[in-house]
C-alpha atoms as a PDB file:
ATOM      1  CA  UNK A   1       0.000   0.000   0.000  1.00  0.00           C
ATOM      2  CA  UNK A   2       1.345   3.732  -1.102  1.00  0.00           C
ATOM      3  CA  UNK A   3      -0.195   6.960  -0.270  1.00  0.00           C
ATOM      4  CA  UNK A   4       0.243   9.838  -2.559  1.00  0.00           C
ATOM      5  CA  UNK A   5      -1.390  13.029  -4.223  1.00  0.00           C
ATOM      6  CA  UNK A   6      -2.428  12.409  -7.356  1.00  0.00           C
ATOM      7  CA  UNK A   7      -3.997  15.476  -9.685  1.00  0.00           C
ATOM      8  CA  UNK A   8      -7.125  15.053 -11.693  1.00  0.00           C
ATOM      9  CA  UNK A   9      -6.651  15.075 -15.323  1.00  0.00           C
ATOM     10  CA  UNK A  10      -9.947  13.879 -16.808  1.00  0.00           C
ATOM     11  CA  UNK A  11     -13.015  13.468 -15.243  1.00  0.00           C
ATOM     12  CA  UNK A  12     -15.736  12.918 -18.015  1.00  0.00           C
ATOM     13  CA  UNK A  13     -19.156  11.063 -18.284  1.00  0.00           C
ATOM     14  CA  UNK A  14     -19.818   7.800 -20.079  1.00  0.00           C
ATOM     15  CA  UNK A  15     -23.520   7.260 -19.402  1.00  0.00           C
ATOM     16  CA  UNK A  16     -25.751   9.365 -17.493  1.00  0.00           C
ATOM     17  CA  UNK A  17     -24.580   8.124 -14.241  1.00  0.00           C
ATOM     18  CA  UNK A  18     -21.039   6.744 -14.923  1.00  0.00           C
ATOM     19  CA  UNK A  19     -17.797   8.482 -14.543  1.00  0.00           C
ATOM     20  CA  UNK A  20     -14.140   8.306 -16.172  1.00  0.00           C
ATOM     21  CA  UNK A  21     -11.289   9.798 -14.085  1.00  0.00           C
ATOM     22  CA  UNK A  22      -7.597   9.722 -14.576  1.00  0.00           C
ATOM     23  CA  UNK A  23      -5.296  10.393 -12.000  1.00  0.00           C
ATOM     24  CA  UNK A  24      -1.500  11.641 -12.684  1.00  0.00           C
ATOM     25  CA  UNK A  25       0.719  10.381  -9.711  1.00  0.00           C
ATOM     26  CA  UNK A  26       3.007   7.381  -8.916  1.00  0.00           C
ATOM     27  CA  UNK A  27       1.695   4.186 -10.731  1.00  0.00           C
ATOM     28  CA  UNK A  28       4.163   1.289  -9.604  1.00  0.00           C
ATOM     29  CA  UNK A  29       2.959  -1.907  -8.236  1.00  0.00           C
ATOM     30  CA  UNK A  30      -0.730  -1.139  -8.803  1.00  0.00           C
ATOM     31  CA  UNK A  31      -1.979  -4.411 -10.637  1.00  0.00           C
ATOM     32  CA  UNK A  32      -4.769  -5.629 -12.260  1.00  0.00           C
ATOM     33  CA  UNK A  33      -7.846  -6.557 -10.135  1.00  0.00           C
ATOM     34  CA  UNK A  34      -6.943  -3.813  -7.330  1.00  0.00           C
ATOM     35  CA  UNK A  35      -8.539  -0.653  -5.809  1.00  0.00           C
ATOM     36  CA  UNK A  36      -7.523   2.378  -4.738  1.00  0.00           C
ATOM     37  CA  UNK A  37      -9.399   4.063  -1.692  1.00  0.00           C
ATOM     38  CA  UNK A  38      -9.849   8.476  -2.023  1.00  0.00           C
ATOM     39  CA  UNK A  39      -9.902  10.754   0.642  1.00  0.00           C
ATOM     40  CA  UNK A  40     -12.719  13.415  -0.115  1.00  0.00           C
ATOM     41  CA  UNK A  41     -13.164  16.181   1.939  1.00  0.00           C
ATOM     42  CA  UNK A  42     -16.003  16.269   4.647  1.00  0.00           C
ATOM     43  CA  UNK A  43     -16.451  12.561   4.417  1.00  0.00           C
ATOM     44  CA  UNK A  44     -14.923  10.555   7.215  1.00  0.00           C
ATOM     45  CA  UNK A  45     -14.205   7.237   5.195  1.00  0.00           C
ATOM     46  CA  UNK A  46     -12.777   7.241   2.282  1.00  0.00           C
ATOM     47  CA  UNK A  47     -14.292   5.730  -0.902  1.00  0.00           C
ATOM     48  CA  UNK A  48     -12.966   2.278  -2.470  1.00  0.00           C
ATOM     49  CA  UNK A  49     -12.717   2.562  -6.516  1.00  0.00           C
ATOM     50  CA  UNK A  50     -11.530  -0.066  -8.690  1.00  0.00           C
ATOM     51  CA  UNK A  51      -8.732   0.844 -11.282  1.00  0.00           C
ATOM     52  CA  UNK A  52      -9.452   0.617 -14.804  1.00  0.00           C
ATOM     53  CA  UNK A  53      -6.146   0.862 -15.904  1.00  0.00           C
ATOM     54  CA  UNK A  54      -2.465   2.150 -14.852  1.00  0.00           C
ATOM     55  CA  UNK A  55       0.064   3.192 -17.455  1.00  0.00           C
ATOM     56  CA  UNK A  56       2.538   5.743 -17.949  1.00  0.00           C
ATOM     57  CA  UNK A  57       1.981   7.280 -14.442  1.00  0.00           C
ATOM     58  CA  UNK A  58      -1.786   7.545 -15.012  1.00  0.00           C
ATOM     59  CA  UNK A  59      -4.182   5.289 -13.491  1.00  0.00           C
ATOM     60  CA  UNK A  60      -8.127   5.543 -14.824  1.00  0.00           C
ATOM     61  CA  UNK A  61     -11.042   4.572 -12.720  1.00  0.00           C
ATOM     62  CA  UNK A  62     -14.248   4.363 -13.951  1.00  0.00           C
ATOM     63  CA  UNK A  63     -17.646   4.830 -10.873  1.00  0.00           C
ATOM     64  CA  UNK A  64     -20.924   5.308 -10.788  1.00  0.00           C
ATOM     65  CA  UNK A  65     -22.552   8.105  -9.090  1.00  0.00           C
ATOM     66  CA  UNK A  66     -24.963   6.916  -6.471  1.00  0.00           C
ATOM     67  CA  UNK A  67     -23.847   8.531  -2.858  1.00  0.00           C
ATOM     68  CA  UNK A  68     -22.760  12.221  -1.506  1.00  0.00           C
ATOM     69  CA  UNK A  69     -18.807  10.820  -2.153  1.00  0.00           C
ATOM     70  CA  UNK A  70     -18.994   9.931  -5.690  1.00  0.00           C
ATOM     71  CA  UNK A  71     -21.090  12.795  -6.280  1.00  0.00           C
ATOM     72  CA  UNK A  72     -18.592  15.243  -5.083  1.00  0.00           C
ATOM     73  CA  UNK A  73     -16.250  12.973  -7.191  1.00  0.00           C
ATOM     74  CA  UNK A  74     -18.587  13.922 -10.369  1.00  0.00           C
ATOM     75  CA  UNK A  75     -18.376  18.058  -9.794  1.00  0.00           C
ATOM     76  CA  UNK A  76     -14.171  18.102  -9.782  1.00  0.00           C
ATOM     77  CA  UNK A  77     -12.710  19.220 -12.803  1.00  0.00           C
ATOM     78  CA  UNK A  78      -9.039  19.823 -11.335  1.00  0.00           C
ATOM     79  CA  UNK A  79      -7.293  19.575  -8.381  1.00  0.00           C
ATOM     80  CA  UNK A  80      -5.940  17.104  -6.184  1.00  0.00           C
ATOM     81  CA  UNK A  81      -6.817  14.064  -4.413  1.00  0.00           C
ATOM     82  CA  UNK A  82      -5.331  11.980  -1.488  1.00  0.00           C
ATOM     83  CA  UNK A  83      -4.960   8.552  -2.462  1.00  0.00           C
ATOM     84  CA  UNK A  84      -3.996   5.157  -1.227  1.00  0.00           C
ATOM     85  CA  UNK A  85      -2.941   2.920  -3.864  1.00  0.00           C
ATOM     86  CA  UNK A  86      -1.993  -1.265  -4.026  1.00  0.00           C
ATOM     87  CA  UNK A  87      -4.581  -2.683  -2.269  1.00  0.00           C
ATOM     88  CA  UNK A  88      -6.526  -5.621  -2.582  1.00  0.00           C
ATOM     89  CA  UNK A  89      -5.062  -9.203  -3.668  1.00  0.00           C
ATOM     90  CA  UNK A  90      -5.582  -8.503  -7.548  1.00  0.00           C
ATOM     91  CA  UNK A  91      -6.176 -10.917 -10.294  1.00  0.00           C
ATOM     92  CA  UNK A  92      -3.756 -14.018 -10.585  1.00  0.00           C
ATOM     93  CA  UNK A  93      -2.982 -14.829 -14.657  1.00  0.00           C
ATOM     94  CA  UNK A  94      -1.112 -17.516 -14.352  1.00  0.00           C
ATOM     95  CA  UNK A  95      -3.948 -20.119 -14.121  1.00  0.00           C
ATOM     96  CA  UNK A  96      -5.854 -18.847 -16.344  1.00  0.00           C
ATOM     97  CA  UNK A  97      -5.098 -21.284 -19.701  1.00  0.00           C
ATOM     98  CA  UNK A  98      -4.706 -20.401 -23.279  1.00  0.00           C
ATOM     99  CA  UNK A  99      -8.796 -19.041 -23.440  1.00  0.00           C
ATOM    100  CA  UNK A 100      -9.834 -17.327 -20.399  1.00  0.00           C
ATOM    101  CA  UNK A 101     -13.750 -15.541 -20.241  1.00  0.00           C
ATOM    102  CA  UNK A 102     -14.023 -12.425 -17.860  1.00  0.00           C
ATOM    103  CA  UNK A 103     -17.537 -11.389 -17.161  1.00  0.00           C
ATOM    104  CA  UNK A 104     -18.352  -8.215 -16.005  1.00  0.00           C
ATOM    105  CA  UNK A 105     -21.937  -6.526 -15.114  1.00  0.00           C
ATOM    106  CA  UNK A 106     -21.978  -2.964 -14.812  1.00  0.00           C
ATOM    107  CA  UNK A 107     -19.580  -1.108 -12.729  1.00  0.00           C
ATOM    108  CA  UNK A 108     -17.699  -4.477 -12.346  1.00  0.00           C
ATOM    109  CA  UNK A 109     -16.295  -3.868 -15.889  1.00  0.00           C
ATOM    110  CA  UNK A 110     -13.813  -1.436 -15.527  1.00  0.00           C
ATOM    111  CA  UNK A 111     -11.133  -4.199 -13.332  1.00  0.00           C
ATOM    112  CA  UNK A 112     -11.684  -6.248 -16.556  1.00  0.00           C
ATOM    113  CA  UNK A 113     -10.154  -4.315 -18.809  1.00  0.00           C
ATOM    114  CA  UNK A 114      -6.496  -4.088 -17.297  1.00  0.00           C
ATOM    115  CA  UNK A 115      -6.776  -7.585 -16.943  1.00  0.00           C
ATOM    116  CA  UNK A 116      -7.830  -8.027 -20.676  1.00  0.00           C
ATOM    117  CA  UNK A 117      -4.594  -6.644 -21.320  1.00  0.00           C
ATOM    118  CA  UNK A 118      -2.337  -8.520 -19.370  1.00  0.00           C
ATOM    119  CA  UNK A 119      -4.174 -11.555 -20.621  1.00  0.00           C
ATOM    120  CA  UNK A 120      -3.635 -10.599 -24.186  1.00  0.00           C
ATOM    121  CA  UNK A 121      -0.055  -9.562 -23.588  1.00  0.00           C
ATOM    122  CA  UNK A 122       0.447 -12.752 -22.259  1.00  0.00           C
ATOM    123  CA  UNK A 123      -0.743 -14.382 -25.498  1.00  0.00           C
ATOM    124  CA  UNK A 124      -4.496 -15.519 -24.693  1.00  0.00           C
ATOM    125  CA  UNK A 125      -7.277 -15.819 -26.611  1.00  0.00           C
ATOM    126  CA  UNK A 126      -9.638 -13.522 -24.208  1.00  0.00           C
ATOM    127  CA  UNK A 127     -13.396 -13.413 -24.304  1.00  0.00           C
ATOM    128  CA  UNK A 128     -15.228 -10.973 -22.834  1.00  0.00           C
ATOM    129  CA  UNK A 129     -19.037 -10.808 -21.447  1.00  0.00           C
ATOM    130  CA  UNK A 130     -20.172  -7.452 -20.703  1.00  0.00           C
ATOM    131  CA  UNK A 131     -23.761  -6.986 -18.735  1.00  0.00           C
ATOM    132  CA  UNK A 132     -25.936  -4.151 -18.258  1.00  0.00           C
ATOM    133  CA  UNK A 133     -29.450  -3.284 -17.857  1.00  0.00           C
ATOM    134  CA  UNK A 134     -30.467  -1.673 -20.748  1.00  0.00           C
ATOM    135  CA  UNK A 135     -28.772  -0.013 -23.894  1.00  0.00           C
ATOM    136  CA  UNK A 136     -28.127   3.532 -22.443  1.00  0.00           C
ATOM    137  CA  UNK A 137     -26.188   2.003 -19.796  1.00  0.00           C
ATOM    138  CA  UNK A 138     -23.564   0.286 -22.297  1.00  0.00           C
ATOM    139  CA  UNK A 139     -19.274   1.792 -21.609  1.00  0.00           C
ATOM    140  CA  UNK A 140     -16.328   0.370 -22.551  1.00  0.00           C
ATOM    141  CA  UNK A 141     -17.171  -2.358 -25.384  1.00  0.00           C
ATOM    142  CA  UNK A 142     -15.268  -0.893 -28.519  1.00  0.00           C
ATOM    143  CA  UNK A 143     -12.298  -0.066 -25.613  1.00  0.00           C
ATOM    144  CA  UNK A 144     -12.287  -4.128 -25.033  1.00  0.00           C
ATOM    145  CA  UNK A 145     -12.332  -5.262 -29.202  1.00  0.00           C
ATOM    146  CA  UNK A 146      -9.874  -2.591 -29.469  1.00  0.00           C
ATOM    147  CA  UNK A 147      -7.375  -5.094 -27.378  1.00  0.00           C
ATOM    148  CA  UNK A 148      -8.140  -7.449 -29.621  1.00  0.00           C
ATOM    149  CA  UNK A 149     -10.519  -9.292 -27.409  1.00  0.00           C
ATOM    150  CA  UNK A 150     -13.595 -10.819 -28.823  1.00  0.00           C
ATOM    151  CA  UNK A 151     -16.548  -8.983 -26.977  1.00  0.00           C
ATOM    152  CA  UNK A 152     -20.547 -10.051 -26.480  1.00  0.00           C
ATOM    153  CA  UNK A 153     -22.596  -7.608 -24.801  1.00  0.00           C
ATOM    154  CA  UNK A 154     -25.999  -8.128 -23.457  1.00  0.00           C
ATOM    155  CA  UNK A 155     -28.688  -6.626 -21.693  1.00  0.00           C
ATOM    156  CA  UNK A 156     -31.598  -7.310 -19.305  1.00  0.00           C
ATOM    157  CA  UNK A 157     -34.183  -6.081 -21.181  1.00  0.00           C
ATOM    158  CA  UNK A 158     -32.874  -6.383 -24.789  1.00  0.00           C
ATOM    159  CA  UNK A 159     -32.168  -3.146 -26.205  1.00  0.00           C
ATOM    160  CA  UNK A 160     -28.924  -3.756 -27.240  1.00  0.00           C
ATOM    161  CA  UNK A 161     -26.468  -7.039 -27.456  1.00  0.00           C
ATOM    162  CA  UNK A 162     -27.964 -10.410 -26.465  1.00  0.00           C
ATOM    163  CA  UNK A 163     -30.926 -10.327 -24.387  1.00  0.00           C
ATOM    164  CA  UNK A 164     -30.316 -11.190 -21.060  1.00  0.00           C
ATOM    165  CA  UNK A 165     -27.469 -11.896 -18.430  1.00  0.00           C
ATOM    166  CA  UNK A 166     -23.837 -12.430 -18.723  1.00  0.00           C
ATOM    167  CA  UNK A 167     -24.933 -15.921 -18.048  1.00  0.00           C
ATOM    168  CA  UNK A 168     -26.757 -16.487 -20.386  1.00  0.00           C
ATOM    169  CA  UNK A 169     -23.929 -15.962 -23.092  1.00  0.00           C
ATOM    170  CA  UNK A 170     -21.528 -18.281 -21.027  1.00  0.00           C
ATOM    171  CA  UNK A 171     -23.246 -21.442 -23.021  1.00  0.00           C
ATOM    172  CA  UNK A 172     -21.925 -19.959 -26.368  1.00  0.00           C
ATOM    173  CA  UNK A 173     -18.157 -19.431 -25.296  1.00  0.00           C
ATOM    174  CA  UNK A 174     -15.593 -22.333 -25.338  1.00  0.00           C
ATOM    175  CA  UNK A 175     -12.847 -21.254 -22.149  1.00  0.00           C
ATOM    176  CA  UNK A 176     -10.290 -22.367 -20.383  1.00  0.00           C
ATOM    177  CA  UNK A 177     -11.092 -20.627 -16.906  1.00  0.00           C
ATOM    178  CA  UNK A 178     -12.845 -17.154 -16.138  1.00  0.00           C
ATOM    179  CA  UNK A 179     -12.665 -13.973 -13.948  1.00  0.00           C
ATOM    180  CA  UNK A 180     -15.264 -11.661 -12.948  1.00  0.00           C
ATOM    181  CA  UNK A 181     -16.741  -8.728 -11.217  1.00  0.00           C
ATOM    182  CA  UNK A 182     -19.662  -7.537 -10.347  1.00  0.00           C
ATOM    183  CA  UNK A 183     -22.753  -7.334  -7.968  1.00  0.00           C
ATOM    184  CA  UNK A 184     -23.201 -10.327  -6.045  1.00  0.00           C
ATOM    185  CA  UNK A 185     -25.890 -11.986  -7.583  1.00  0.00           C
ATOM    186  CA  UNK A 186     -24.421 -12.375 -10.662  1.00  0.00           C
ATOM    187  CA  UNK A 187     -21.184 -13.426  -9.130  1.00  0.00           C
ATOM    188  CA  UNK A 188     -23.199 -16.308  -7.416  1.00  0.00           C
ATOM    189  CA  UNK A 189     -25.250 -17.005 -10.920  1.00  0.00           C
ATOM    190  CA  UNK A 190     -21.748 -16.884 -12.583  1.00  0.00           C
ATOM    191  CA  UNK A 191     -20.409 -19.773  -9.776  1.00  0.00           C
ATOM    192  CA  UNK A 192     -23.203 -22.131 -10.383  1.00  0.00           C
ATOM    193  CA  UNK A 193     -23.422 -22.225 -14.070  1.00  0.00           C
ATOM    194  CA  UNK A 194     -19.342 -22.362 -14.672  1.00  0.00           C
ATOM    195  CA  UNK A 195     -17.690 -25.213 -15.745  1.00  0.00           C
ATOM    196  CA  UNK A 196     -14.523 -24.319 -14.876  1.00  0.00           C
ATOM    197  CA  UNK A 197     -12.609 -22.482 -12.088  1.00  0.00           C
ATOM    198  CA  UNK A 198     -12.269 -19.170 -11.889  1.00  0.00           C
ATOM    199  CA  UNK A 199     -11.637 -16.067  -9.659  1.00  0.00           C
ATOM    200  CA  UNK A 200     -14.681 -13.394  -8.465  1.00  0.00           C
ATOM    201  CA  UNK A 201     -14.008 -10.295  -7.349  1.00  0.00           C
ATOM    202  CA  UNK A 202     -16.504  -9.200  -4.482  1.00  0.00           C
ATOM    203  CA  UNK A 203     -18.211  -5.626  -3.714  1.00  0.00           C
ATOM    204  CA  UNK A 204     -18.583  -4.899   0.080  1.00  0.00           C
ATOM    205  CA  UNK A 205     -18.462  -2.044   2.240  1.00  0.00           C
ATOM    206  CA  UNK A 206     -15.272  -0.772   3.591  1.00  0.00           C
ATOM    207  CA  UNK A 207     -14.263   1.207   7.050  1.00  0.00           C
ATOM    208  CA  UNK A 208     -10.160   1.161   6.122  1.00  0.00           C
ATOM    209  CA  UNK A 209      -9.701  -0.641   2.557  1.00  0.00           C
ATOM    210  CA  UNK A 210      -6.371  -2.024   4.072  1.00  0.00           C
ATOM    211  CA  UNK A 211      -7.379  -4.906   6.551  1.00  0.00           C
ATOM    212  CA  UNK A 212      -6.729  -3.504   9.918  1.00  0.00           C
ATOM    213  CA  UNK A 213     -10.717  -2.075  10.892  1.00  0.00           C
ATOM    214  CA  UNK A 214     -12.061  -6.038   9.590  1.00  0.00           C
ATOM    215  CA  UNK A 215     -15.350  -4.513   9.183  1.00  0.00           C
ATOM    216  CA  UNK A 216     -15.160  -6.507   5.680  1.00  0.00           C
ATOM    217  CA  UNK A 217     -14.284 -10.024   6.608  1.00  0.00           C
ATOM    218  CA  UNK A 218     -16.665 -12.867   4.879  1.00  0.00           C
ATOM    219  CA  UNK A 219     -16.440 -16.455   5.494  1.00  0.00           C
ATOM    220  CA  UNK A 220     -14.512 -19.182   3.204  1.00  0.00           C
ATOM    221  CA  UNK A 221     -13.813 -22.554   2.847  1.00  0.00           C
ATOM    222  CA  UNK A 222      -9.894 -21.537   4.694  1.00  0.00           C
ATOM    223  CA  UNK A 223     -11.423 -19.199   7.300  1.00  0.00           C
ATOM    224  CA  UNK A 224     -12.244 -15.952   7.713  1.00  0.00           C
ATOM    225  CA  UNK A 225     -11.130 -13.197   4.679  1.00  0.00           C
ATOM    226  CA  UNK A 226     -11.047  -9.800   4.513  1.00  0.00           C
ATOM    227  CA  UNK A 227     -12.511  -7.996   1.327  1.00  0.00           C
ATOM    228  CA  UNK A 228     -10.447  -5.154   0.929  1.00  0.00           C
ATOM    229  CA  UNK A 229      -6.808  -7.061   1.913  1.00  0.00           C
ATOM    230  CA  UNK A 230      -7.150 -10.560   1.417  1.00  0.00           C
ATOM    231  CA  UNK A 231      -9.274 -10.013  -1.414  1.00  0.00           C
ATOM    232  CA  UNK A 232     -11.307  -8.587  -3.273  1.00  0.00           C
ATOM    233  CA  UNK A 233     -10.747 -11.499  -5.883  1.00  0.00           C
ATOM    234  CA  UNK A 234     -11.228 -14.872  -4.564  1.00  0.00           C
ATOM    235  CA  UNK A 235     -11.061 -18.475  -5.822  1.00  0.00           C
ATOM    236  CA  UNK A 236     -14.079 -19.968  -6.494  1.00  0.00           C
ATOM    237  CA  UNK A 237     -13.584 -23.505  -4.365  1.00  0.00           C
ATOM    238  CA  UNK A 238     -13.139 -21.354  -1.778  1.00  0.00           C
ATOM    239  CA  UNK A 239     -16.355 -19.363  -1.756  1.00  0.00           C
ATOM    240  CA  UNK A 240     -19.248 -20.106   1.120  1.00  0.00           C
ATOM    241  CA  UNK A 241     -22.161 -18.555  -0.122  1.00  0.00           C
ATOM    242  CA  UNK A 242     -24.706 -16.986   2.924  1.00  0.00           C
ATOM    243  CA  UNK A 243     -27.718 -18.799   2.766  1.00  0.00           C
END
């Protein structure tokens, strides 16, 4: 874990509710599959924001605006912005095979996308499953083709893409293993309909984002984990689903 300043360079819509924001600052050791966590000022804790991507000392986050924190987020234009950075477990590529899937529903897309990368750079043949709810709410699918990854898109009520849920596009794609983000019902959809392992990055509330408050610890199959250190990505044999 680093803290730093970093200064806004972009902060720009993509839908009606969804933010891009790229922050210049120190990039090294941030991998794919982390968060950073952002001091804001008048807010006690700070707010937990996956990173996009991280390259050439700029790392992009992409949020949705749906609390007083992200909303003050929204209204900057310049300035700068106390940040931890490193945190969280991140994605692991090395198990992935020659054809891994990543699956992503709504603001669980933007980890993907750095990890689409690596995958590619590594030499895979990466398919990607983007989910939303309805056309309007569509980001970031001509950014994933443009890595050269092939790219299905659906939606809930079938505006745009394949009607539906990531799942039900799974069926059509041959891989080797697959990753994913998202909210947790489709993270639990994703787990029983797989046939193959895979790693699932979790949403949950934060008090620190660096493990020592454990107001984020869930249950698995090797004890008790904490979201925001020991995750957010975990394997899924070792998931316990709450009944």
């Amino acid at each position: 874990m680093k803290q730093g300043i970093y200064k806004i360079i972009q902060n720009v819509p993509l839908t009606d509710n969804v933010m891009l924001m790229k922050l210049a600052g120190d990039t090294e050791g941030v991998a794919c599959g982390q968060f950073i966590n952002i001091k804001l000022d008048g807010l006690y804790l700070r707010r937990p924001i996956s990173v996009c991507d991280c390259e050439d000392g700029v790392i992009t986050i992409i949020y949705k605006v749906v609390g007083k924190g992200t909303k003050q987020m929204q209204d900057m234009k310049e300035g700068d912005l106390d940040v931890l950075t490193g945190l969280g477990n991140g994605y692991n590529t090395s198990v992935s095979g020659d054809n891994p899937l990543l699956l992503g529903g709504g603001v669980g897309v933007p980890p993907l996308y750095m990890l689409a990368k690596k995958l590619i750079a590594e030499g895979k043949k990466v398919s990607v499953v983007l989910g939303f709810n309805t056309k309007s709410e569509v980001f970031y699918e001509d950014e994933f083709r443009a890595l050269g990854a092939t790219v299905t898109v659906t939606t809930a009520d079938g505006s745009y893409g394949t009607k539906g849920f990531v799942t039900d596009a799974m069926g059509d794609i041959d891989y080797s293993y697959f990753y994913t983000c998202g909210p947790e019902p489709m993270l639990k959809a994703i787990y029983n309909v797989s046939k193959t392992s895979g790693q699932l990055s979790f949403e949950e509330r934060m008090g620190c984002g660096f493990g020592a408050c454990m107001g984020c610890s869930c249950k698995t199959l090797y004890g008790n984990k904490r979201i925001c250190k020991d995750g957010p990505v975990l394997v899924k044999e070792e998931i316990i689903w709450e009944k």
